[in-house]
PDB file of N, CA and C in Angstrom:
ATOM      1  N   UNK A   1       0.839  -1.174   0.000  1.00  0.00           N
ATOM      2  CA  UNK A   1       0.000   0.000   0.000  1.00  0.00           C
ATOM      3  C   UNK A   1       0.893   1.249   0.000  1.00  0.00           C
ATOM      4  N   UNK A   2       0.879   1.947  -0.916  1.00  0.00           N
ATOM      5  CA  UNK A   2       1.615   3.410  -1.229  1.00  0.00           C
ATOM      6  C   UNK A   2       1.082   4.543   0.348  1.00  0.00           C
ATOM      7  N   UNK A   3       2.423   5.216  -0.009  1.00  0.00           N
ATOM      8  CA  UNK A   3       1.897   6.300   1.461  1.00  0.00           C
ATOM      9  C   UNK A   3       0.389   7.065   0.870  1.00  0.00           C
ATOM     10  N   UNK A   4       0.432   7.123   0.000  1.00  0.00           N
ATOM     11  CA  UNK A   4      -1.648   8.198  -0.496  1.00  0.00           C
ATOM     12  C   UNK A   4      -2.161   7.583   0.156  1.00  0.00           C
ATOM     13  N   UNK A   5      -2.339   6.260  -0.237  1.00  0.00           N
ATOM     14  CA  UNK A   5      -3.599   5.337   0.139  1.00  0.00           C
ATOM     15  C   UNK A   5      -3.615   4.739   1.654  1.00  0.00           C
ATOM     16  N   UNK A   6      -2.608   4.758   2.718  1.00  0.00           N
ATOM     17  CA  UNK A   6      -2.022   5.009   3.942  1.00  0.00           C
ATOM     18  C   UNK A   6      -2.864   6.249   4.337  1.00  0.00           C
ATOM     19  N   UNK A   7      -2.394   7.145   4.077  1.00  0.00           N
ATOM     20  CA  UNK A   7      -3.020   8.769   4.310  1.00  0.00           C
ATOM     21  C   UNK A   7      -4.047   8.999   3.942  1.00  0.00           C
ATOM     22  N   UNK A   8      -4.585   8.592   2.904  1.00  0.00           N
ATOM     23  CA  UNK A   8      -6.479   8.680   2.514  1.00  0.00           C
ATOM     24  C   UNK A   8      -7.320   7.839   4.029  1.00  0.00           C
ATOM     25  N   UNK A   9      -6.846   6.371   4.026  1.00  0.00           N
ATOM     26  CA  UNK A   9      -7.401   5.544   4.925  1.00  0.00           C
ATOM     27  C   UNK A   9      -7.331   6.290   6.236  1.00  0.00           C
ATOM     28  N   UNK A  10      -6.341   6.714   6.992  1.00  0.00           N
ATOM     29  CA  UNK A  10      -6.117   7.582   8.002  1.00  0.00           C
ATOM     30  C   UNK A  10      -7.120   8.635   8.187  1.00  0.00           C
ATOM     31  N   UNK A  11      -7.203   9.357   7.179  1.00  0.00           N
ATOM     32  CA  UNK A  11      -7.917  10.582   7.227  1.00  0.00           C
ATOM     33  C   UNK A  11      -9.537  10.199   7.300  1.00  0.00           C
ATOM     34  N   UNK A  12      -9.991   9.089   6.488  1.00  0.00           N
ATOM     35  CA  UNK A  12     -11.269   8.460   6.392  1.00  0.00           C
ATOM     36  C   UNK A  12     -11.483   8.500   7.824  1.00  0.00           C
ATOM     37  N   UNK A  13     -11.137   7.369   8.103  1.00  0.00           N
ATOM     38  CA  UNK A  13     -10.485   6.750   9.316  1.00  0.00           C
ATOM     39  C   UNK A  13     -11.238   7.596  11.003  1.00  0.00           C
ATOM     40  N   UNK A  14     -10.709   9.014  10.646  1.00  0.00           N
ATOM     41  CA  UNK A  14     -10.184   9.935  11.148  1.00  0.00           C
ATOM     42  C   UNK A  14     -10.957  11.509  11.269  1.00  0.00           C
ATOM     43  N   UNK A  15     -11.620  11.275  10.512  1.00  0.00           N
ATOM     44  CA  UNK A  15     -11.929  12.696   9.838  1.00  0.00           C
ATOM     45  C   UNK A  15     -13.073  13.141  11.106  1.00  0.00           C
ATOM     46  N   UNK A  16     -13.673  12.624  11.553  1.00  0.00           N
ATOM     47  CA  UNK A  16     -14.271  13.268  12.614  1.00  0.00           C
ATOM     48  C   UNK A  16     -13.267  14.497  13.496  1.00  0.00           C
ATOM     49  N   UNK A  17     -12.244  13.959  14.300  1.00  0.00           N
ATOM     50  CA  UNK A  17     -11.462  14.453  14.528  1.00  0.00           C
ATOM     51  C   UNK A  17     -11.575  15.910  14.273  1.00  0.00           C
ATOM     52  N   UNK A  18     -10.995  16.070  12.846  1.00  0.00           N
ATOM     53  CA  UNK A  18     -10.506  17.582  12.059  1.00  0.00           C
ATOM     54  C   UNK A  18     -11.984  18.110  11.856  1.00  0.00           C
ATOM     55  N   UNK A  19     -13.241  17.390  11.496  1.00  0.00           N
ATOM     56  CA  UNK A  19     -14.333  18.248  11.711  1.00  0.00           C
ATOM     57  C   UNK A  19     -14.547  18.686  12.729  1.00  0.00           C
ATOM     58  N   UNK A  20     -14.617  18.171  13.894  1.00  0.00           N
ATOM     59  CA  UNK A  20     -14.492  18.934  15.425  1.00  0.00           C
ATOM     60  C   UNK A  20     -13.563  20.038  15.668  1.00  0.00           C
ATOM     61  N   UNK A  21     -12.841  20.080  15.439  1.00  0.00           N
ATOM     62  CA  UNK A  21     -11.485  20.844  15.487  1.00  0.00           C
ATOM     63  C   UNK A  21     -11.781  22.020  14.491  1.00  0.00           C
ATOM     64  N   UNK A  22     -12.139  22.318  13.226  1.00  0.00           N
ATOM     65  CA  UNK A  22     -12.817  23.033  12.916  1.00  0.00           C
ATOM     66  C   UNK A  22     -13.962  23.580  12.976  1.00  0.00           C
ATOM     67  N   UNK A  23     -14.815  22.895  13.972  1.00  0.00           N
ATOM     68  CA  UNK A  23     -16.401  23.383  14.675  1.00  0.00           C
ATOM     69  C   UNK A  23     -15.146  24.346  15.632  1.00  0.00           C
ATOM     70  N   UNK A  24     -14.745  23.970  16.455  1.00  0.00           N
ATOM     71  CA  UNK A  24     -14.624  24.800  17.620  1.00  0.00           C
ATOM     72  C   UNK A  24     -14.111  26.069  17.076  1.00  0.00           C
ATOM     73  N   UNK A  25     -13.139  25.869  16.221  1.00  0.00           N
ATOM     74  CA  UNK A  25     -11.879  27.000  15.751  1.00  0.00           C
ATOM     75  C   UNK A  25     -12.290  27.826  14.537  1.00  0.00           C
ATOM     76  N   UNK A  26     -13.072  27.527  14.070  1.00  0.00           N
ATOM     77  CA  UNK A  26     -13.760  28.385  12.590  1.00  0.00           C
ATOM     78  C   UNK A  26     -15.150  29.025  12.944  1.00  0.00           C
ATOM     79  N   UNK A  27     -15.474  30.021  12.609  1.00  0.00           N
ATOM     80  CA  UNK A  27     -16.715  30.947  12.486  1.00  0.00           C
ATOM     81  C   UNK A  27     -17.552  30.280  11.579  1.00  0.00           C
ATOM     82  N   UNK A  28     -16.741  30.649  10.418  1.00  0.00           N
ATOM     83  CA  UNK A  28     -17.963  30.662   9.271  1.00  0.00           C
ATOM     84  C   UNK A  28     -18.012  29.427   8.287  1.00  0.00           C
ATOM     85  N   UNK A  29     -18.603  28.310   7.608  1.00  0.00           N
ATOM     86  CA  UNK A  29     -18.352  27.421   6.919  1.00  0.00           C
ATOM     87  C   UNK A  29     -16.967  27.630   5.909  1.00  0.00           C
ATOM     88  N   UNK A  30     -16.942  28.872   4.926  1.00  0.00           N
ATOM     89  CA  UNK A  30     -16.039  29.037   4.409  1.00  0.00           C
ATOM     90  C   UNK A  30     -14.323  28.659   5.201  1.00  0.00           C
ATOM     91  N   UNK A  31     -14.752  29.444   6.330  1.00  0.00           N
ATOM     92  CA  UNK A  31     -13.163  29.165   7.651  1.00  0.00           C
ATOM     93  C   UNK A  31     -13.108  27.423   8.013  1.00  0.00           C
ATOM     94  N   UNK A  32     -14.258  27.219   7.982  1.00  0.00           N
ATOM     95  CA  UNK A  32     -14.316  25.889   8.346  1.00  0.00           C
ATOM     96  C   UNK A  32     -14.041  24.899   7.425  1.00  0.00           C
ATOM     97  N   UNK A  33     -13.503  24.877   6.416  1.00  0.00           N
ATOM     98  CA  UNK A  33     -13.145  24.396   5.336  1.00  0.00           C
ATOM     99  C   UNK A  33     -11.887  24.877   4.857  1.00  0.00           C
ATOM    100  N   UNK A  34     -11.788  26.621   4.673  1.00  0.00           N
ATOM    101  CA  UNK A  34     -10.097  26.738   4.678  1.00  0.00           C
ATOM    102  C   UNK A  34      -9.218  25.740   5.580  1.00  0.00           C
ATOM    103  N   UNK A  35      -9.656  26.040   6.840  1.00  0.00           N
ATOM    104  CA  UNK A  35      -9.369  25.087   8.499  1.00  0.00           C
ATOM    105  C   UNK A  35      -8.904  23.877   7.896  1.00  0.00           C
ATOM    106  N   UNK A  36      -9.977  23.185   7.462  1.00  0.00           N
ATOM    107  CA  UNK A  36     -10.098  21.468   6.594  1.00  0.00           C
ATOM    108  C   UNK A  36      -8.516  21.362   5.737  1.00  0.00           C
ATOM    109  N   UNK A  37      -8.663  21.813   4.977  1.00  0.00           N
ATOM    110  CA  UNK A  37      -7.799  22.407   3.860  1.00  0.00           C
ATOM    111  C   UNK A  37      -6.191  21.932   5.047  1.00  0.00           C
ATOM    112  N   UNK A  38      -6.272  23.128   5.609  1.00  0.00           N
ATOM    113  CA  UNK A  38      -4.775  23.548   6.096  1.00  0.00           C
ATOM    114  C   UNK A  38      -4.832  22.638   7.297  1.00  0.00           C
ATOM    115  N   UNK A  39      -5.072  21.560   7.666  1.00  0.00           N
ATOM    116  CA  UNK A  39      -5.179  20.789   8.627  1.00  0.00           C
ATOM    117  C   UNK A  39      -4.579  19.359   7.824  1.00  0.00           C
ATOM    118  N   UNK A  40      -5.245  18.702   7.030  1.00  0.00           N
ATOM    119  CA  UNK A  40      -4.982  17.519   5.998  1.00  0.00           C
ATOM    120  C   UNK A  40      -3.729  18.014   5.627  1.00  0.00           C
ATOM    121  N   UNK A  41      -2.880  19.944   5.164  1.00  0.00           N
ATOM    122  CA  UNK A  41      -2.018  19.745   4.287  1.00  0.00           C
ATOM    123  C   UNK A  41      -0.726  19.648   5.021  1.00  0.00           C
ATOM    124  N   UNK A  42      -0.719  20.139   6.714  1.00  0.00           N
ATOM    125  CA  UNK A  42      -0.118  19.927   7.773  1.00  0.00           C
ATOM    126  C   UNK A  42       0.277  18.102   7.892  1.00  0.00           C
ATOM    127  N   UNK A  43      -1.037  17.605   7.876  1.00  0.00           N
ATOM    128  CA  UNK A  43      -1.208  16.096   8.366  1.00  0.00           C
ATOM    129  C   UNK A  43      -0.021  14.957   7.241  1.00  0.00           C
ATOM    130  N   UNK A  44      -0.432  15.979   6.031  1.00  0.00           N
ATOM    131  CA  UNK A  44       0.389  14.799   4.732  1.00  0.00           C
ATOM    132  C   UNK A  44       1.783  15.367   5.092  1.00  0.00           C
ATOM    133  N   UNK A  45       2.090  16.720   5.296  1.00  0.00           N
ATOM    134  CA  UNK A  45       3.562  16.635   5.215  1.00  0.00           C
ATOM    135  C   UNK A  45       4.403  16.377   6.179  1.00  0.00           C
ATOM    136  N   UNK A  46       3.537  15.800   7.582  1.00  0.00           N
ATOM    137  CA  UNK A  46       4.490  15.563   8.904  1.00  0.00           C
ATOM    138  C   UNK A  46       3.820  13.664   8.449  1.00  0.00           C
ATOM    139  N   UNK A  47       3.214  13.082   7.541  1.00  0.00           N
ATOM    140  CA  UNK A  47       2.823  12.394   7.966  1.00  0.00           C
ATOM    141  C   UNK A  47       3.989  10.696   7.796  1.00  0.00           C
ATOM    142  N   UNK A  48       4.569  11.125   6.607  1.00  0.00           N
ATOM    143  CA  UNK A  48       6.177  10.251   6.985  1.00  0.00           C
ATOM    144  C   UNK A  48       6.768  10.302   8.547  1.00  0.00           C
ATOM    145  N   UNK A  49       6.837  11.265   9.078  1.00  0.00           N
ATOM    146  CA  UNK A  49       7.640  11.492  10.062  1.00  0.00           C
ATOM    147  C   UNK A  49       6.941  10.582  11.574  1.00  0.00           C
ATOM    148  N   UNK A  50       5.568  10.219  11.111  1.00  0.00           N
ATOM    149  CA  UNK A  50       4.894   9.589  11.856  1.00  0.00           C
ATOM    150  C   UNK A  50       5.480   8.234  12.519  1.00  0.00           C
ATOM    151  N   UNK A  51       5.850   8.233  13.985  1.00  0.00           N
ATOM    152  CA  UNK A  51       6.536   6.849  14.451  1.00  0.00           C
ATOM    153  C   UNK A  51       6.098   6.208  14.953  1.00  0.00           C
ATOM    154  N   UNK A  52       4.290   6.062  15.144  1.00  0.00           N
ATOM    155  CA  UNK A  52       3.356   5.212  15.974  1.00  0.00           C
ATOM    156  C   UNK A  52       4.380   5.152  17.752  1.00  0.00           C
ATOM    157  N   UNK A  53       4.403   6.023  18.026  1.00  0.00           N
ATOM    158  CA  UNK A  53       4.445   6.143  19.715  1.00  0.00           C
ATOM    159  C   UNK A  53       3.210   6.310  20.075  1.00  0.00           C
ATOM    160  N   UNK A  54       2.464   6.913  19.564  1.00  0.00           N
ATOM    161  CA  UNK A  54       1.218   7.440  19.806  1.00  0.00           C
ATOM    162  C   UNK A  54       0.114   6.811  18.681  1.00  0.00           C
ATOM    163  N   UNK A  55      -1.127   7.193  19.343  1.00  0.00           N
ATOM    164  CA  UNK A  55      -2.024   6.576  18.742  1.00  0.00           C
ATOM    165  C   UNK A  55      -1.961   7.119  17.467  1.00  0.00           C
ATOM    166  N   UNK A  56      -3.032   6.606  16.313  1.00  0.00           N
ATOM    167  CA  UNK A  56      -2.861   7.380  14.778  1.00  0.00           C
ATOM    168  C   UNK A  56      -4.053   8.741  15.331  1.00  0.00           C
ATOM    169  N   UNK A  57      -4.664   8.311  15.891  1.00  0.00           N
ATOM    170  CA  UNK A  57      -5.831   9.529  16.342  1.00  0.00           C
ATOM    171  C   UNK A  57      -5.696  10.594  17.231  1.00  0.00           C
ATOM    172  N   UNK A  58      -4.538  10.230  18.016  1.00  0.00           N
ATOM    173  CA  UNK A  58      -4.187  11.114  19.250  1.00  0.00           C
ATOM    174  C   UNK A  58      -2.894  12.327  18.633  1.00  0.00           C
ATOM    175  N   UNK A  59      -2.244  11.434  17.269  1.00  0.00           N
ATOM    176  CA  UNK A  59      -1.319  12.143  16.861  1.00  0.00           C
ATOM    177  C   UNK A  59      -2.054  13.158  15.816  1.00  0.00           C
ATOM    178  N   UNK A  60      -3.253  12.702  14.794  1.00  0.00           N
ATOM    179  CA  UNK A  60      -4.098  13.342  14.140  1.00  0.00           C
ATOM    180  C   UNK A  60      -4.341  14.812  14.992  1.00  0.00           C
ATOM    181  N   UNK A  61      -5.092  14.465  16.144  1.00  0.00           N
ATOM    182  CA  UNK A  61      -5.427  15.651  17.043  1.00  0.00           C
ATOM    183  C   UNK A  61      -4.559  16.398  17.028  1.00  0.00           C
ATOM    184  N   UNK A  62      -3.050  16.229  17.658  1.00  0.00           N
ATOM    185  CA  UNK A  62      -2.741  17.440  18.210  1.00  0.00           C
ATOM    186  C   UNK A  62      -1.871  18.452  16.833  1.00  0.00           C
ATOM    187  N   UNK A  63      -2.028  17.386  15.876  1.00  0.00           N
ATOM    188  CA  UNK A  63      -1.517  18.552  14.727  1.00  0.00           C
ATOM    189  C   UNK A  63      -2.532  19.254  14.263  1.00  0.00           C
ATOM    190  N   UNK A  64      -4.026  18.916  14.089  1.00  0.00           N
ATOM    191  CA  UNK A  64      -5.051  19.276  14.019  1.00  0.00           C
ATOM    192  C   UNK A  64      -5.590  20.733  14.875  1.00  0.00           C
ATOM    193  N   UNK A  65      -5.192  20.357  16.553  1.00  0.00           N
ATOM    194  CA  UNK A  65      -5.400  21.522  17.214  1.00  0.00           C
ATOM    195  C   UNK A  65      -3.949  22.608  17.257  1.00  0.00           C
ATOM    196  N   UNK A  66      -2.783  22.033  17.024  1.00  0.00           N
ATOM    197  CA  UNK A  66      -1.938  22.613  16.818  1.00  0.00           C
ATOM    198  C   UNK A  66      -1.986  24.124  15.354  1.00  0.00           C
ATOM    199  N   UNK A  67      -2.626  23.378  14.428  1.00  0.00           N
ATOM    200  CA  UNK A  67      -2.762  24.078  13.347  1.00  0.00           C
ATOM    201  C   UNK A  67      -3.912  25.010  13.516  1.00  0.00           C
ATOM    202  N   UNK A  68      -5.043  24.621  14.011  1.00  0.00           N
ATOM    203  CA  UNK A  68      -6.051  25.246  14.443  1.00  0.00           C
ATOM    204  C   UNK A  68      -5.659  26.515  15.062  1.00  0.00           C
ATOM    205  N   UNK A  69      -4.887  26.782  16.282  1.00  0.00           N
ATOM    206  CA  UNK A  69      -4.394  27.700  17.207  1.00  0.00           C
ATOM    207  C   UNK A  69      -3.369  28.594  16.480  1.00  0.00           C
ATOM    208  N   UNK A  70      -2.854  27.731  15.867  1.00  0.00           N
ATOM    209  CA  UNK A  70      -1.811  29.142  14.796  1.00  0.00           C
ATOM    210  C   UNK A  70      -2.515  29.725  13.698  1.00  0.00           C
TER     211      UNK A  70
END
């Protein structure tokens, strides 16, 4: 299985997560979807670096709220 299809499944997987995370942190649907956007593009480019110490969901989160807050 190629890293996309790794990272699609994850995000499936997952995606509750980053919709929550954009309820709390976005106003308006439009923000709430930029949010979407810049959350997944955070997630793919740390997502090699990923070393399962942590859960796949717990690590999802905090780049999720990490990105959210900046």
């Amino acid at each position: 299985m190629s890293e996309e299809e790794k990272f699609t499944e994850a995000i499936k997987a997952h995606e509750g997560i980053i919709y929550k995370i954009t309820t709390v942190y976005a106003r308006s649907e439009e923000d709430r979807k930029d949010l979407y956007q810049e959350i997944v593009a955070q997630l793919w480019s740390s997502f090699s670096r990923f070393r399962n110490e942590a859960k796949l969901s717990t690590w999802m989160y905090r780049i999720a709220l990490n990105t959210a807050i900046s």
